[in-house]
PDB file of N, CA and C in Angstrom:
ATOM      1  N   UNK A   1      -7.175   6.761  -3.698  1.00  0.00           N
ATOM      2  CA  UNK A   1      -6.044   6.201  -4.406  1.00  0.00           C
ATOM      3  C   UNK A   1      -5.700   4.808  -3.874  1.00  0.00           C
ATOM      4  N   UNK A   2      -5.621   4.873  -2.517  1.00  0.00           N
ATOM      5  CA  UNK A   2      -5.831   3.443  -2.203  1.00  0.00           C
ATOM      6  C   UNK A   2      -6.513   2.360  -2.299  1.00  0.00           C
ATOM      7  N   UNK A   3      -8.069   2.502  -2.611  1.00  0.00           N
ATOM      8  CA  UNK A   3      -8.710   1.727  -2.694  1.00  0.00           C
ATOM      9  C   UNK A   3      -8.774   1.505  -4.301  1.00  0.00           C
ATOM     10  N   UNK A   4      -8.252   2.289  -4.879  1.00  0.00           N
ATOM     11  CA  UNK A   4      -7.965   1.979  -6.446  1.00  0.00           C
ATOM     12  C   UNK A   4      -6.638   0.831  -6.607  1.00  0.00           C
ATOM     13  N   UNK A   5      -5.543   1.098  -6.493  1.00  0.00           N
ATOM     14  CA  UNK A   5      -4.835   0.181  -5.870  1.00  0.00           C
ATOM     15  C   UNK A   5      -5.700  -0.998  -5.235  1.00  0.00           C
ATOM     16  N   UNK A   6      -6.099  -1.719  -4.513  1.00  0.00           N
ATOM     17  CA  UNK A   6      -6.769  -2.397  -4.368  1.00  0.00           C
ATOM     18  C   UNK A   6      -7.711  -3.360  -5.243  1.00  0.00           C
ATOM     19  N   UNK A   7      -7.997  -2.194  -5.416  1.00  0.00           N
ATOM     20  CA  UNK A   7      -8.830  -2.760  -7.006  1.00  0.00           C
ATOM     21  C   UNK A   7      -8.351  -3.513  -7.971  1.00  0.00           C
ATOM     22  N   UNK A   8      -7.447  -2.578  -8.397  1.00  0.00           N
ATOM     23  CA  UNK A   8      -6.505  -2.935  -9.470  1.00  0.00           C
ATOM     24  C   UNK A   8      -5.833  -4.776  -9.468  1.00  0.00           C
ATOM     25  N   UNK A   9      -4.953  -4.285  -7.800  1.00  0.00           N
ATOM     26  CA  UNK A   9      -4.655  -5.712  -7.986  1.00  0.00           C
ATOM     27  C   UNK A   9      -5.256  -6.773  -7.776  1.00  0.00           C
ATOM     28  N   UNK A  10      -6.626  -6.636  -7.244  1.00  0.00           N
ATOM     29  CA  UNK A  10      -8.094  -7.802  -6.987  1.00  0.00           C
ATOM     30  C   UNK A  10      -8.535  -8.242  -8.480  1.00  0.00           C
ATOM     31  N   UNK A  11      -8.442  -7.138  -9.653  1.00  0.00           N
ATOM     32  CA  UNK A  11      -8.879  -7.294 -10.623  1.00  0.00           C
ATOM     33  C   UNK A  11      -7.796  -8.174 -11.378  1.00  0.00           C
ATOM     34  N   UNK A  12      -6.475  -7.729 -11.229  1.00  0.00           N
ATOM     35  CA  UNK A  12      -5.521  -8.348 -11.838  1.00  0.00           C
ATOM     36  C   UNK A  12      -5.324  -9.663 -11.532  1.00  0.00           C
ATOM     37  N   UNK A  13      -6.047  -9.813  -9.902  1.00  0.00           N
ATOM     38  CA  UNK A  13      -5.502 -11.423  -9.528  1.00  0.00           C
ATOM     39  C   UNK A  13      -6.586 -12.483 -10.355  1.00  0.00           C
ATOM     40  N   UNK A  14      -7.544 -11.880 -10.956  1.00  0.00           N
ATOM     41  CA  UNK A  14      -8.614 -12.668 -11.964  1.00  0.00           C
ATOM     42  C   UNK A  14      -9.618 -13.850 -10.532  1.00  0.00           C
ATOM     43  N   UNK A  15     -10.129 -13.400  -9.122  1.00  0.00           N
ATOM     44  CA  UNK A  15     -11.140 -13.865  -8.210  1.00  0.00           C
ATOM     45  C   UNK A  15     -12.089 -13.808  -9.219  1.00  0.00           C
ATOM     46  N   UNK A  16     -12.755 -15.398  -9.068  1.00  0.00           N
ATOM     47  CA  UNK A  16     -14.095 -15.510  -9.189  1.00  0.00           C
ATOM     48  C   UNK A  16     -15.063 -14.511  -8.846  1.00  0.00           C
ATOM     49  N   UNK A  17     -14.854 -14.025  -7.738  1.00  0.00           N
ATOM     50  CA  UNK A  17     -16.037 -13.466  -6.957  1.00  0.00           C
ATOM     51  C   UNK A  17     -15.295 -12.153  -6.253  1.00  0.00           C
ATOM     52  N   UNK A  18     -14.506 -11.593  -7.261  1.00  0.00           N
ATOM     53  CA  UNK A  18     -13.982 -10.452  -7.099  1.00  0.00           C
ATOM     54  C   UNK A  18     -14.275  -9.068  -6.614  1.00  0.00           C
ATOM     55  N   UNK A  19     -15.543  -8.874  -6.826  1.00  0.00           N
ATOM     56  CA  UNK A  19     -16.575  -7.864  -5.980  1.00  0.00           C
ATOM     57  C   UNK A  19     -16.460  -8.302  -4.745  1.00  0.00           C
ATOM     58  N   UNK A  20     -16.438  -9.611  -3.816  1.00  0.00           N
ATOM     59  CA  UNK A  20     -16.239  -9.771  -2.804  1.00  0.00           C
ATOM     60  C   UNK A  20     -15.489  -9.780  -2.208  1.00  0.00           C
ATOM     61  N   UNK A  21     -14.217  -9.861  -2.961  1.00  0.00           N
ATOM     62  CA  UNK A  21     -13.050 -10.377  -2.213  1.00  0.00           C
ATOM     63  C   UNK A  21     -12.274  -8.717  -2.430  1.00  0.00           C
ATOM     64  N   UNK A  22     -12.556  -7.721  -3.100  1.00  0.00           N
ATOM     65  CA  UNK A  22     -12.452  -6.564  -3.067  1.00  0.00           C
ATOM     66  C   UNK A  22     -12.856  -6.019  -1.604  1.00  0.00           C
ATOM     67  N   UNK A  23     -14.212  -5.993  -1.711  1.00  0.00           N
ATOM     68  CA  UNK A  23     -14.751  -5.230  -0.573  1.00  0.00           C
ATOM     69  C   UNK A  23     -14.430  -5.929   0.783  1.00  0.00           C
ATOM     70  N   UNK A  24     -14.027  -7.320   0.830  1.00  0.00           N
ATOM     71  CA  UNK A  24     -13.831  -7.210   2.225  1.00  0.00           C
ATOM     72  C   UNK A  24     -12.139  -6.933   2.149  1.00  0.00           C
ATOM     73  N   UNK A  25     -11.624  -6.977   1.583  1.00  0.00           N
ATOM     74  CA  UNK A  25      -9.969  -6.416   1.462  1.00  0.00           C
ATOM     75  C   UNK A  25      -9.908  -4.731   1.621  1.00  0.00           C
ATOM     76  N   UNK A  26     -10.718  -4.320   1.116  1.00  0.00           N
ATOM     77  CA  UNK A  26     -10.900  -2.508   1.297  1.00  0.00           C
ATOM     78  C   UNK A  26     -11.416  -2.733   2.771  1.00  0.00           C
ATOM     79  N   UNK A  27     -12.386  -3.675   3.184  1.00  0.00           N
ATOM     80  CA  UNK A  27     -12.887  -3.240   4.222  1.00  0.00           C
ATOM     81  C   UNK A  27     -12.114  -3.468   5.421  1.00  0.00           C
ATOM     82  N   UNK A  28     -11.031  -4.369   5.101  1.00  0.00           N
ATOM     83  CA  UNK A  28      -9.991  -5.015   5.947  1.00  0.00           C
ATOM     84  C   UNK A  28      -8.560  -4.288   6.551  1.00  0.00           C
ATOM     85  N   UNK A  29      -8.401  -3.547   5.388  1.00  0.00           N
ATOM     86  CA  UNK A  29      -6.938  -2.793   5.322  1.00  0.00           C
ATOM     87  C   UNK A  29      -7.201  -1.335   5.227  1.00  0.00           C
ATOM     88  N   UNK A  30      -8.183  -0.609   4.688  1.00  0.00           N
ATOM     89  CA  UNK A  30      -8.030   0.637   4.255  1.00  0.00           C
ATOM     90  C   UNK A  30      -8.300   1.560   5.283  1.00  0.00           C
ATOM     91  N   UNK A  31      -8.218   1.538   6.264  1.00  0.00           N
ATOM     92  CA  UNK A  31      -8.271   2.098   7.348  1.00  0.00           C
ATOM     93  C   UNK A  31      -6.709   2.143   8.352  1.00  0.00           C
ATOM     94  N   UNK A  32      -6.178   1.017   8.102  1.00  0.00           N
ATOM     95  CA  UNK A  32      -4.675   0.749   8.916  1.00  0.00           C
ATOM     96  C   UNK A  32      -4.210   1.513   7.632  1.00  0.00           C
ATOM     97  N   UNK A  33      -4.177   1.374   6.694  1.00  0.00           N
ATOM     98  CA  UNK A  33      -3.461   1.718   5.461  1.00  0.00           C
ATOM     99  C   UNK A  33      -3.354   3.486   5.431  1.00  0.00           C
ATOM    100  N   UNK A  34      -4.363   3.894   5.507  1.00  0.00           N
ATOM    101  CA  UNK A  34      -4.350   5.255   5.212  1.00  0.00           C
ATOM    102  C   UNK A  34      -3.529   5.853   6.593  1.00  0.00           C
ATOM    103  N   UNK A  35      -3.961   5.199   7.725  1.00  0.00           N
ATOM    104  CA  UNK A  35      -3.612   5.855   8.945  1.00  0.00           C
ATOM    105  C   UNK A  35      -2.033   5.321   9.055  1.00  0.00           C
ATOM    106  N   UNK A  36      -1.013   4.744   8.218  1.00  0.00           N
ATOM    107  CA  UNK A  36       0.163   4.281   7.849  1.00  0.00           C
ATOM    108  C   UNK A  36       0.784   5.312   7.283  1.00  0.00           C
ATOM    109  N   UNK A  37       0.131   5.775   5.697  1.00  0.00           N
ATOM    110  CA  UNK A  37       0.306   6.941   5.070  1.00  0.00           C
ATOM    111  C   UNK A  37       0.216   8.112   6.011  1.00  0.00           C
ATOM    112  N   UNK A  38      -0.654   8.373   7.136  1.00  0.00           N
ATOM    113  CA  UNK A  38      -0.963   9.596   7.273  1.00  0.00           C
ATOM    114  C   UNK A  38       0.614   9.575   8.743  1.00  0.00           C
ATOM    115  N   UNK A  39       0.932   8.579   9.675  1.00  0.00           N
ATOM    116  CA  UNK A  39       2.405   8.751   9.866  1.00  0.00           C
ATOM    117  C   UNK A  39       3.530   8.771   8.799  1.00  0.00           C
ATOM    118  N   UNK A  40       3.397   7.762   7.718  1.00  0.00           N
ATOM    119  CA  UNK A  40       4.457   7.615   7.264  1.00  0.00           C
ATOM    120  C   UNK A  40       5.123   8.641   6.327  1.00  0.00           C
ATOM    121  N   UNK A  41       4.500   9.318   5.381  1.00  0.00           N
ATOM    122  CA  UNK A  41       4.759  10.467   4.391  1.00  0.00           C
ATOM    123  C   UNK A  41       5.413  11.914   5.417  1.00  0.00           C
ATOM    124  N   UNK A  42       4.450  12.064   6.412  1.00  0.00           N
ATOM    125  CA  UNK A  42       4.909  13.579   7.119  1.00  0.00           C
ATOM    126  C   UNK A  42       6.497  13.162   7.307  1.00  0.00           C
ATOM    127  N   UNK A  43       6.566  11.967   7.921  1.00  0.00           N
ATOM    128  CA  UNK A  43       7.901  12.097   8.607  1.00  0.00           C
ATOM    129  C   UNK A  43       8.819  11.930   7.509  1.00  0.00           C
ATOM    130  N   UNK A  44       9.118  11.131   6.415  1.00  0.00           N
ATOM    131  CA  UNK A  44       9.538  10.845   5.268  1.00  0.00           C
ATOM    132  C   UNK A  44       9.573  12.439   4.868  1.00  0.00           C
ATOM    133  N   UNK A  45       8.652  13.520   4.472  1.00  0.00           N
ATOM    134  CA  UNK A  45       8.619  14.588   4.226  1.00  0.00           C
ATOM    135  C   UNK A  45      10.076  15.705   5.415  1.00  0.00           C
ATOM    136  N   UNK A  46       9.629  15.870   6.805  1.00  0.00           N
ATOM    137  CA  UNK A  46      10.467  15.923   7.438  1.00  0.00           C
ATOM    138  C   UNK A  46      11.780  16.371   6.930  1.00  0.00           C
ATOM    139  N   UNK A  47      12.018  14.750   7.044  1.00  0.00           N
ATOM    140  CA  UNK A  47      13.486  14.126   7.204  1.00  0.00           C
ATOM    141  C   UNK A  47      13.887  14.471   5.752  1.00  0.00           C
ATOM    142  N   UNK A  48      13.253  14.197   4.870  1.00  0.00           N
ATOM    143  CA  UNK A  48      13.781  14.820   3.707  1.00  0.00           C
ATOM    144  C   UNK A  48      14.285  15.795   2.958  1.00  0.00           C
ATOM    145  N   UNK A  49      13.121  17.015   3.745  1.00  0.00           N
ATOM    146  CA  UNK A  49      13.323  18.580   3.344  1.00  0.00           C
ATOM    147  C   UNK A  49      14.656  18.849   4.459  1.00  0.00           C
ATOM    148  N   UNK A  50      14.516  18.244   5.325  1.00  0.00           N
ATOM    149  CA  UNK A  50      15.504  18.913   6.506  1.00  0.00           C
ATOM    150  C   UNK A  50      16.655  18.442   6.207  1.00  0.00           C
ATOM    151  N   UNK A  51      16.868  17.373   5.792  1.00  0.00           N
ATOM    152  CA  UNK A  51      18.696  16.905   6.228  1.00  0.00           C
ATOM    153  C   UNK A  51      18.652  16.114   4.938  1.00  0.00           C
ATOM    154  N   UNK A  52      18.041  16.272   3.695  1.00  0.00           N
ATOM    155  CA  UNK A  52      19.003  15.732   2.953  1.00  0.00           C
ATOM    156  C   UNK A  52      19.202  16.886   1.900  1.00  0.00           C
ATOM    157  N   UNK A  53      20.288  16.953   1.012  1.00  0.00           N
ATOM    158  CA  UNK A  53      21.008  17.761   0.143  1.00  0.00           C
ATOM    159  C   UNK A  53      19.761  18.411  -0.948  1.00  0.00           C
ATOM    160  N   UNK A  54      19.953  19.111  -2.072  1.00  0.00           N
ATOM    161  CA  UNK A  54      19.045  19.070  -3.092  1.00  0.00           C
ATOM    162  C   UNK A  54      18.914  18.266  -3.726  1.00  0.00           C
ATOM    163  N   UNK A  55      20.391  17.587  -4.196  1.00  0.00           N
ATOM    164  CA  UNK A  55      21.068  16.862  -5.411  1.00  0.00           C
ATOM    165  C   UNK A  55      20.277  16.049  -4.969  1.00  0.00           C
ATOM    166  N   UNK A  56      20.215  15.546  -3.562  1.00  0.00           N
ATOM    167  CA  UNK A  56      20.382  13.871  -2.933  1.00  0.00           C
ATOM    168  C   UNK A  56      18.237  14.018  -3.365  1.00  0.00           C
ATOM    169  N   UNK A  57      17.865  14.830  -3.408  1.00  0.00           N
ATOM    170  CA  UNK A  57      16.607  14.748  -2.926  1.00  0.00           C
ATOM    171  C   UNK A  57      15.432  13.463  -3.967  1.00  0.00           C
ATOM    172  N   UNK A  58      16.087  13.310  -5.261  1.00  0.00           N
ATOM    173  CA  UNK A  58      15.270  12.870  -5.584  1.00  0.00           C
ATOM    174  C   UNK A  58      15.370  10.927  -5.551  1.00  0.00           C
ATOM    175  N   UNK A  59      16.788  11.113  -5.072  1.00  0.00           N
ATOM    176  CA  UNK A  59      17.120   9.538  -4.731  1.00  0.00           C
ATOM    177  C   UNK A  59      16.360   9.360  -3.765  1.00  0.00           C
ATOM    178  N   UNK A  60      16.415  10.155  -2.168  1.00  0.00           N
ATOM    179  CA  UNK A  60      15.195   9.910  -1.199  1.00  0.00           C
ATOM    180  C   UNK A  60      14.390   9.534  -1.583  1.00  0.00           C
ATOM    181  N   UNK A  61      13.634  10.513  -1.567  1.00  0.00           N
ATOM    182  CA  UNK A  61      12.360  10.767  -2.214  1.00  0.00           C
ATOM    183  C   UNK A  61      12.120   9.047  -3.117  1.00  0.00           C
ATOM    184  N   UNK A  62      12.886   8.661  -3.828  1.00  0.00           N
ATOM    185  CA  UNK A  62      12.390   7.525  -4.171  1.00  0.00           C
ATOM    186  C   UNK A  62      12.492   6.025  -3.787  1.00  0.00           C
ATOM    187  N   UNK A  63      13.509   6.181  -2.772  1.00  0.00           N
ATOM    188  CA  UNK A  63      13.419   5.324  -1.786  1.00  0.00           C
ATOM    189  C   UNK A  63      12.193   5.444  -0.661  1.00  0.00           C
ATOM    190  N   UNK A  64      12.053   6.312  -0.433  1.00  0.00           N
ATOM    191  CA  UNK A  64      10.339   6.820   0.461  1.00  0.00           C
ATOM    192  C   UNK A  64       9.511   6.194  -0.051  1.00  0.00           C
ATOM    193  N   UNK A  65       9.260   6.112  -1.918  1.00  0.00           N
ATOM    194  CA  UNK A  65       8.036   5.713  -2.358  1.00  0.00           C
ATOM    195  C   UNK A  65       8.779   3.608  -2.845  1.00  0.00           C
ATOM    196  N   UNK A  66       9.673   3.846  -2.853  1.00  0.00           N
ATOM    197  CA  UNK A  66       9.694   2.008  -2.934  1.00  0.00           C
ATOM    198  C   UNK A  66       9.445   1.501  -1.724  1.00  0.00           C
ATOM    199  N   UNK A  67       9.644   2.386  -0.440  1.00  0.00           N
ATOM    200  CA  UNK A  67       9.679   1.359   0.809  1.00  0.00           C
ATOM    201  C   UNK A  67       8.109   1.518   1.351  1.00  0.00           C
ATOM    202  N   UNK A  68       7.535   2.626   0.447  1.00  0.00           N
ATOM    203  CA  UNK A  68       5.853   2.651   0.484  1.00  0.00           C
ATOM    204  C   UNK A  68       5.677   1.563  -0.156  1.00  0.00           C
ATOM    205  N   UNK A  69       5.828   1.395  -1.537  1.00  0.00           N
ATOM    206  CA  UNK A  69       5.517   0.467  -2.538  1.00  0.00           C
ATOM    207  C   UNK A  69       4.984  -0.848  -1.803  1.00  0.00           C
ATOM    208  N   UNK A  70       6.583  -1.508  -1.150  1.00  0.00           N
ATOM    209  CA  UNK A  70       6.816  -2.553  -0.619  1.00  0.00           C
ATOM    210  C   UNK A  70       5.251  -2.995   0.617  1.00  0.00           C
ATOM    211  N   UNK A  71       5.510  -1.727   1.207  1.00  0.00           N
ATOM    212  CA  UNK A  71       4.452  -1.684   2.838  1.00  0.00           C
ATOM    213  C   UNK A  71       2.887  -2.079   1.464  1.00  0.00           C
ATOM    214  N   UNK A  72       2.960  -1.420   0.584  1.00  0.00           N
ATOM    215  CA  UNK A  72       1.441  -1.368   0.271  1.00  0.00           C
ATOM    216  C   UNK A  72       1.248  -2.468  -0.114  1.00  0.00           C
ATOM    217  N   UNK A  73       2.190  -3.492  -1.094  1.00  0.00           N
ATOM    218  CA  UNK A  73       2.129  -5.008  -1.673  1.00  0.00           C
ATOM    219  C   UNK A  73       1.676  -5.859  -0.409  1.00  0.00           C
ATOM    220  N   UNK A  74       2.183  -5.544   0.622  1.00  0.00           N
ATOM    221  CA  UNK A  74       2.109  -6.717   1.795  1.00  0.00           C
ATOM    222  C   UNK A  74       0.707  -5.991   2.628  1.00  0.00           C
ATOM    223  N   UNK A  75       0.179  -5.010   2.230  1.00  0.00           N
ATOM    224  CA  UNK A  75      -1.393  -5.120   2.954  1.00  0.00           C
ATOM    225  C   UNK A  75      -1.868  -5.961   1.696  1.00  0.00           C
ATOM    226  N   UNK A  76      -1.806  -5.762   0.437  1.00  0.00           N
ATOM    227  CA  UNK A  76      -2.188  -6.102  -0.271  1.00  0.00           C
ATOM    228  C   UNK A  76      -2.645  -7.891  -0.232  1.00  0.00           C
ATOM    229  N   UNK A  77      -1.249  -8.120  -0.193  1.00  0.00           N
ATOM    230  CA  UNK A  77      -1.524  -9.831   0.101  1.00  0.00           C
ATOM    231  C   UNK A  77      -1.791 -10.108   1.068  1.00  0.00           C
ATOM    232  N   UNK A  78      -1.822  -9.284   2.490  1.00  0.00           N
ATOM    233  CA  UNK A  78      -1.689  -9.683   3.958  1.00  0.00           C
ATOM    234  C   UNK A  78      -3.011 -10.668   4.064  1.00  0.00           C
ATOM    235  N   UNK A  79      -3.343 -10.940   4.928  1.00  0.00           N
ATOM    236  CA  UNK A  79      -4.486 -12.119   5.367  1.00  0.00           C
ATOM    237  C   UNK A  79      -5.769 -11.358   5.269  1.00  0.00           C
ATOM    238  N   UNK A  80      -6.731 -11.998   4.701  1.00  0.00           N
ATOM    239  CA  UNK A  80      -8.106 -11.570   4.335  1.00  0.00           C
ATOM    240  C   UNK A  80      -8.982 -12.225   4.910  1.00  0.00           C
ATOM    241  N   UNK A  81      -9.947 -12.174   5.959  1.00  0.00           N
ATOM    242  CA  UNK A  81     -10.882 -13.211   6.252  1.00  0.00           C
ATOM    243  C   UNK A  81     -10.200 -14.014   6.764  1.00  0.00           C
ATOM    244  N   UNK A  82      -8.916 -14.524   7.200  1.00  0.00           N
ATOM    245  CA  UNK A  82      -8.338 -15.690   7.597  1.00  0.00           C
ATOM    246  C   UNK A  82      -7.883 -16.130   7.046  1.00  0.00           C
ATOM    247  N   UNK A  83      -7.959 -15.759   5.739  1.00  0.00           N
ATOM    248  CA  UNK A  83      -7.156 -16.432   4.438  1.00  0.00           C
ATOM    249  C   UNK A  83      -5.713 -15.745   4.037  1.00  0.00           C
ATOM    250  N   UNK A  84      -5.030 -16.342   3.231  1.00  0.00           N
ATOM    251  CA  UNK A  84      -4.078 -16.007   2.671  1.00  0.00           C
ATOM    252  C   UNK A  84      -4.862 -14.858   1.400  1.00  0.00           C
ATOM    253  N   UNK A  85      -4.618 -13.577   1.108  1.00  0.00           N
ATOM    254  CA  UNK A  85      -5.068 -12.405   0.504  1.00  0.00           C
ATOM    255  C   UNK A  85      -4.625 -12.821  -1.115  1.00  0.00           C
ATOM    256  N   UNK A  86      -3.245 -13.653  -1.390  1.00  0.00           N
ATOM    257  CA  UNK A  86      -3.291 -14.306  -2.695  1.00  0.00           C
ATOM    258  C   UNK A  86      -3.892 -14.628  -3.222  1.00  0.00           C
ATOM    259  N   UNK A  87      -3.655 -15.767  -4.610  1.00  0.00           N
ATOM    260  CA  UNK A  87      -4.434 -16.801  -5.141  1.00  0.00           C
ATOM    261  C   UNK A  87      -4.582 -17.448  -4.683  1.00  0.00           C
ATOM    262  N   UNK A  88      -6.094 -18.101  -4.580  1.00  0.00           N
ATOM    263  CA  UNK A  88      -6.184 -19.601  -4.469  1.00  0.00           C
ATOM    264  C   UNK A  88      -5.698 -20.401  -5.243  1.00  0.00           C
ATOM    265  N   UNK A  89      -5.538 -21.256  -4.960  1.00  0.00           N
ATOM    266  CA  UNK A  89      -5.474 -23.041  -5.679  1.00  0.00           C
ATOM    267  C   UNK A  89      -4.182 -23.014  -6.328  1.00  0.00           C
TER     268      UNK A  89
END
């Protein structure tokens, strides 16, 4: 799922040489990334089932996945090769 994500937005950013700039971005992040998810969800899970209400649960719960959202945009753009992970030019 992550590396689809990835994809997606490599494809969306319209790279010349987008096969490349894919694979070294998967090859760059998807390893910190997953091992992010694999702390970040349990405890988010946690804290959620344990101490918040029923009612409250699905407001959590979607603050969990915007402040994922956020973390995933900024591997996304984070530095690639030394570069800025954006557009060029």
């Amino acid at each position: 799922m992550i590396s689809l994500h990835f994809s997606t937005i490599t494809a969306l950013e319209n790279h010349s040489d987008a096969r490349a700039h894919l694979e070294q971005r998967v090859s760059h992040n998807l390893l910190p990334t997953l091992a992010s998810g694999v702390v970040f969800w349990p405890l988010i899970n946690v804290l959620h089932f344990r101490f918040v209400r029923l009612e409250n649960r699905a407001g959590v719960g979607g603050m969990g996945g915007g402040a994922w959202s956020i973390y995933m945009s900024r591997q996304v753009k984070g530095k690639v090769g030394g570069k800025e992970g954006g557009r060029e030019g």
